[in-house]
Protein backbone atom coordinates (compact mmCIF):
# COMPACT_ATOMS: atom_id res chain seq x y z
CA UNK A 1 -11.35 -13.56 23.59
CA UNK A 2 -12.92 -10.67 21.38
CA UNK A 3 -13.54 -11.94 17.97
CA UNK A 4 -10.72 -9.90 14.91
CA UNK A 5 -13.80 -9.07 12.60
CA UNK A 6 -13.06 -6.70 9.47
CA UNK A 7 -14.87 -3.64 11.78
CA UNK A 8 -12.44 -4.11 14.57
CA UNK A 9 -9.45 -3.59 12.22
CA UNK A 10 -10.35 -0.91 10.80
CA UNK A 11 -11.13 0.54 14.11
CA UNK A 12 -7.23 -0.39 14.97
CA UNK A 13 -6.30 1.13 11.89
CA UNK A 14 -8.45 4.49 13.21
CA UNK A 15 -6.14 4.20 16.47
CA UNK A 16 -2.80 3.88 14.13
CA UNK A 17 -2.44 0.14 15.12
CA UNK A 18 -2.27 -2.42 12.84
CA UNK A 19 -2.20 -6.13 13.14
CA UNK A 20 0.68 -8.68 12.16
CA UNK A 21 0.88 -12.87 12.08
CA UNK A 22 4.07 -14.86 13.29
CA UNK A 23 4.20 -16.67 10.28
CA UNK A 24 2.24 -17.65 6.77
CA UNK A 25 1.39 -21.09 8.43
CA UNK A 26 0.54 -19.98 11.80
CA UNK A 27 -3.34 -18.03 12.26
CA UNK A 28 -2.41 -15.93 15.36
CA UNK A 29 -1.70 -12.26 15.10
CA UNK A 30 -0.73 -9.76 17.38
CA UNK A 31 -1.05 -5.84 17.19
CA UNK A 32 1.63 -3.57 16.41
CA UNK A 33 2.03 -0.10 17.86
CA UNK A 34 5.69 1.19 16.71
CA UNK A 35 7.04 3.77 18.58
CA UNK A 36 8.44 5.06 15.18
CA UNK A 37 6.15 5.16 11.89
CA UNK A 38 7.63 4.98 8.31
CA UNK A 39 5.61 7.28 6.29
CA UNK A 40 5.60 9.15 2.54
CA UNK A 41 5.07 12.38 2.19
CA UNK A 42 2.69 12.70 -0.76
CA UNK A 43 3.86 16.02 -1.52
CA UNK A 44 7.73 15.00 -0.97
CA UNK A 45 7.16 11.65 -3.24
CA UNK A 46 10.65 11.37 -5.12
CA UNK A 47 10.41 9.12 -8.55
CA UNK A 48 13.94 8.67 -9.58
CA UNK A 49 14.58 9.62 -13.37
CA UNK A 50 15.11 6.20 -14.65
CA UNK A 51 12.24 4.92 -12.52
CA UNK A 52 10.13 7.31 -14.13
CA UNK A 53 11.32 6.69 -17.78
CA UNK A 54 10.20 2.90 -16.99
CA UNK A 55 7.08 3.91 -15.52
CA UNK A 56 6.54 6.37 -18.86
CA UNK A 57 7.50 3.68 -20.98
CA UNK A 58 4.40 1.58 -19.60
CA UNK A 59 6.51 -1.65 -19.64
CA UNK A 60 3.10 -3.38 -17.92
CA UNK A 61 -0.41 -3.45 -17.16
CA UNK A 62 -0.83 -1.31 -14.22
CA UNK A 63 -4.79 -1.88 -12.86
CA UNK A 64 -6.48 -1.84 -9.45
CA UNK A 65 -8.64 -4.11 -7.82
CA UNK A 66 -8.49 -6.73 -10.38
CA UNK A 67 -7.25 -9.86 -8.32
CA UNK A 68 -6.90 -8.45 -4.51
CA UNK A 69 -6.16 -11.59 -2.48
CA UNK A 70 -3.79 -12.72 -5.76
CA UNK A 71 -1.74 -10.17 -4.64
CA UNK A 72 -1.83 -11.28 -0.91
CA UNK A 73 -0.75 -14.74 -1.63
CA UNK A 74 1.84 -13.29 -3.67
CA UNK A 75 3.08 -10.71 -1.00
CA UNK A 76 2.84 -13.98 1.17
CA UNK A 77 5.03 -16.13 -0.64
CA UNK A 78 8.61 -16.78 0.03
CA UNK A 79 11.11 -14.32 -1.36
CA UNK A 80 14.78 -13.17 -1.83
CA UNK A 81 16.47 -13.18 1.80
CA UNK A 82 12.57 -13.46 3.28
CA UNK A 83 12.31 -16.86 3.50
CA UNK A 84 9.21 -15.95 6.55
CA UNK A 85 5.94 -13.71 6.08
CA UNK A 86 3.94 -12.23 8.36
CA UNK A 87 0.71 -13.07 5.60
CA UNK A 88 -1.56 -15.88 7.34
CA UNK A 89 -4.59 -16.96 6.34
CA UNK A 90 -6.27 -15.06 9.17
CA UNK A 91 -4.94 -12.09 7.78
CA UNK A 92 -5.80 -12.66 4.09
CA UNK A 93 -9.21 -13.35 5.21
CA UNK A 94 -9.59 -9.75 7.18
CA UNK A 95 -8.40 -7.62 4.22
CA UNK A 96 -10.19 -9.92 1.34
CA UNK A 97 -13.46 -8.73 3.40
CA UNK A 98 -12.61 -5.22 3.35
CA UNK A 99 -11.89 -5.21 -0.09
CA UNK A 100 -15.04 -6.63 -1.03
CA UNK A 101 -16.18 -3.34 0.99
CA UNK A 102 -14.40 -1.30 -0.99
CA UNK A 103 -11.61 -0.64 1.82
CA UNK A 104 -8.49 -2.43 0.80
CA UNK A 105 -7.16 -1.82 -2.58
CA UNK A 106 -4.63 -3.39 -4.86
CA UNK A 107 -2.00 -1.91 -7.80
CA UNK A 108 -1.38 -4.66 -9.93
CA UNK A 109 1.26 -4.81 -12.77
CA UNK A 110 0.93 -7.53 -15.31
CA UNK A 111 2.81 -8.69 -18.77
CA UNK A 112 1.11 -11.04 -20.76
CA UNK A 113 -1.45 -11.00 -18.72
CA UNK A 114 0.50 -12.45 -15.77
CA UNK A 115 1.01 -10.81 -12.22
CA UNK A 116 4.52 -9.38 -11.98
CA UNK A 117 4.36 -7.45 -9.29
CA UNK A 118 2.01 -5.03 -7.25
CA UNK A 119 1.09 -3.62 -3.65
CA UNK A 120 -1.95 -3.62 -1.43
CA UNK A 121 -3.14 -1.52 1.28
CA UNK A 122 -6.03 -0.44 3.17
CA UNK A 123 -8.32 3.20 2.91
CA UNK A 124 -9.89 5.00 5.50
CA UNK A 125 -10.81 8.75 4.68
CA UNK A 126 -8.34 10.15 3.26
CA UNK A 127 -5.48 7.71 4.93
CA UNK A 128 -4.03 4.90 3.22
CA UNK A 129 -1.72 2.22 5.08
CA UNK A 130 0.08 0.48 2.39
CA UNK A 131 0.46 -3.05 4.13
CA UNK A 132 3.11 -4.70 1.39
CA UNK A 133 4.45 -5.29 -1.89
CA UNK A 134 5.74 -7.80 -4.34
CA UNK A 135 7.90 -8.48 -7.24
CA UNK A 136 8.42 -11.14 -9.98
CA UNK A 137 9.94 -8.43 -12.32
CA UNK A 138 12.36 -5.66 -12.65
CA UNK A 139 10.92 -2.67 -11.22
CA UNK A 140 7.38 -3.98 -11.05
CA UNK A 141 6.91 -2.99 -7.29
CA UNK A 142 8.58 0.03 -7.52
CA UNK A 143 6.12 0.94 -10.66
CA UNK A 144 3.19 0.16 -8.18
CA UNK A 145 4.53 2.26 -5.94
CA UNK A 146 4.59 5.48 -8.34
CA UNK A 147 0.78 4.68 -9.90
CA UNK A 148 -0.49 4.33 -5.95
CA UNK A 149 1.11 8.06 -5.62
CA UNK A 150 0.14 8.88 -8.42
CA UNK A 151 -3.61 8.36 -7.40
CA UNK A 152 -3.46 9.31 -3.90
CA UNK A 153 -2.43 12.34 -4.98
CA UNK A 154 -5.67 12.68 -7.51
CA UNK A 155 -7.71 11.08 -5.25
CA UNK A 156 -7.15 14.27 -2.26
CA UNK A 157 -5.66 12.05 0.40
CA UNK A 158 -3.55 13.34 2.81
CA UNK A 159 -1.47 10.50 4.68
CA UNK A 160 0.51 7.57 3.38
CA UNK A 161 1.46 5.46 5.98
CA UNK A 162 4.40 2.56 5.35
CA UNK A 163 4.38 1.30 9.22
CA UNK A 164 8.29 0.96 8.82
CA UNK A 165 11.04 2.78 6.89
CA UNK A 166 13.68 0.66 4.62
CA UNK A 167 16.48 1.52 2.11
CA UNK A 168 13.82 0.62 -0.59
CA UNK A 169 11.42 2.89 0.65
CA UNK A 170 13.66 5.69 1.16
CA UNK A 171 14.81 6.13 -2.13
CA UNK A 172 11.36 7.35 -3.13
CA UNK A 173 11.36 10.10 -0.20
CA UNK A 174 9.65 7.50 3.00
CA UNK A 175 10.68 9.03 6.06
CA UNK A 176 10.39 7.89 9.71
CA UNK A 177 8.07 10.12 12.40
CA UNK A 178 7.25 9.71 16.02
CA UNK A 179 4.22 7.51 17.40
CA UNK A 180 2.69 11.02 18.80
CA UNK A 181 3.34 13.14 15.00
CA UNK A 182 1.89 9.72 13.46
CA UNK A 183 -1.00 10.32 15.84
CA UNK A 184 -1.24 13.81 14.33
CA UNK A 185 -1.60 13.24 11.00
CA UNK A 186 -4.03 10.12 11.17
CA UNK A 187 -6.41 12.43 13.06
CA UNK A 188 -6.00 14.64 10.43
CA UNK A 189 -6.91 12.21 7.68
CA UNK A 190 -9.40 10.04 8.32
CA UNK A 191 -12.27 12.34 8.87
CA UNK A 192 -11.53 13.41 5.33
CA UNK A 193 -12.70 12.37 2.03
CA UNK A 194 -10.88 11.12 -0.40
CA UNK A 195 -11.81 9.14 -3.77
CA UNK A 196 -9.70 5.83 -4.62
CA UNK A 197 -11.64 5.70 -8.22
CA UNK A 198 -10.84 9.49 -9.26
CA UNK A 199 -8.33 8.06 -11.98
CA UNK A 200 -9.53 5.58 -14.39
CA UNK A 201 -8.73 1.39 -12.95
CA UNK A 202 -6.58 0.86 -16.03
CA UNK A 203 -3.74 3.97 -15.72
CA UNK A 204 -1.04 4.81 -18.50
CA UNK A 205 2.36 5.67 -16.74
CA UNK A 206 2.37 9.01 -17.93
CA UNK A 207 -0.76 10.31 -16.13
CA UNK A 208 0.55 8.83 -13.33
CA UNK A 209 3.36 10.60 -13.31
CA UNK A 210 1.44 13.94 -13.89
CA UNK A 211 -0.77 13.52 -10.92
CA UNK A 212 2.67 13.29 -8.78
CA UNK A 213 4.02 16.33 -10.35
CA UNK A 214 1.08 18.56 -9.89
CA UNK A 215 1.24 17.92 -6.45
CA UNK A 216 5.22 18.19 -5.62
């Protein structure tokens, strides 16, 4: 059996394959190749208007990187009509290494000084597969969501992959492609270079938000 080191994932990840568990408790995964791929156009990012009066009104601490596998256990954890997760151990171990090689990144809102809410992913080139997201207030996630955009956009990269398309994700503009246009655009990407830590760790909402609209 090959050894799942943090090399060989992002060489899946290269290939537009990612990896999956069967359940939180359970350390197998398996590899996912979806015939259809949920991705956001950076350039077609929609930020509905109350959205972005919360996000303007800087209702939390939006940082990166400050507690990565904090937000993996909390992406893991149980949740309103997702009582399973596909977050094992296995996995949190994987993307905790990456991160500590500045490959996996995490958009973390806070009040008090508490995690409400944020989103982690994982960066190659100028490609970035956002793997999931949580909330434990209103709107938290979906402010994540707009400060990620908001610094892909600065940062020059070119793909954001969601590996599927929901109802929450399509609000914001997330559309669904074929395996072989996926295919496209990840060739296109990763050779590129792109720069996670063009916008400052600790972002106001409003700079955020300009980033998006220079590039709409």
């Amino acid at each position: 059996m090959v050894q799942l080191t943090a090399d060989l994932l992002l060489r899946a990840y290269a290939q537009g394959i990612f990896p999956m568990g069967e359940d939180r408790d359970d350390p197998e995964i398996f590899w996912v190749d979806p015939p259809r791929r949920g991705v956001i156009p950076l350039q077609g990012f929609h930020v509905p208007k109350r959205l972005a009066r919360t996000v303007a009104a800087d209702p939390f601490e939006v940082v990166c990187d400050r507690d990565f596998e904090g937000v993996m256990r909390a992406c893991a954890e149980p949740a309103m009509n997702r009582e399973r997760s596909w977050i094992n151990d296995t996995i949190i171990g994987l993307y905790t290494e990456l991160h500590r090689r500045g490959q996996a990144h995490s958009v973390e809102c806070r009040q008090d000084g508490e995690l409400v809410g944020g989103l982690y992913g994982v960066s190659i080139g100028a490609a970035f597969f956002g793997e999931s997201m949580f909330s434990r207030a209103t709107d938290a996630s979906k402010v994540a969501l707009v400060h990620l955009v908001g610094r892909l956009c600065a940062g020059g990269y070119r793909l954001l992959d969601t590996q599927f398309i929901t109802k929450h994700l399509a609000q914001f503009g997330a559309i669904e492609i074929s395996r072989f246009r996926y295919r496209h655009l990840l060739e296109d990407a990763i050779p590129r270079r792109a720069d996670w830590h063009t916008l400052p760790a600790h972002l106001p909402g409003a700079l955020a938000l300009q980033s998006i609209t220079q590039t709409s």
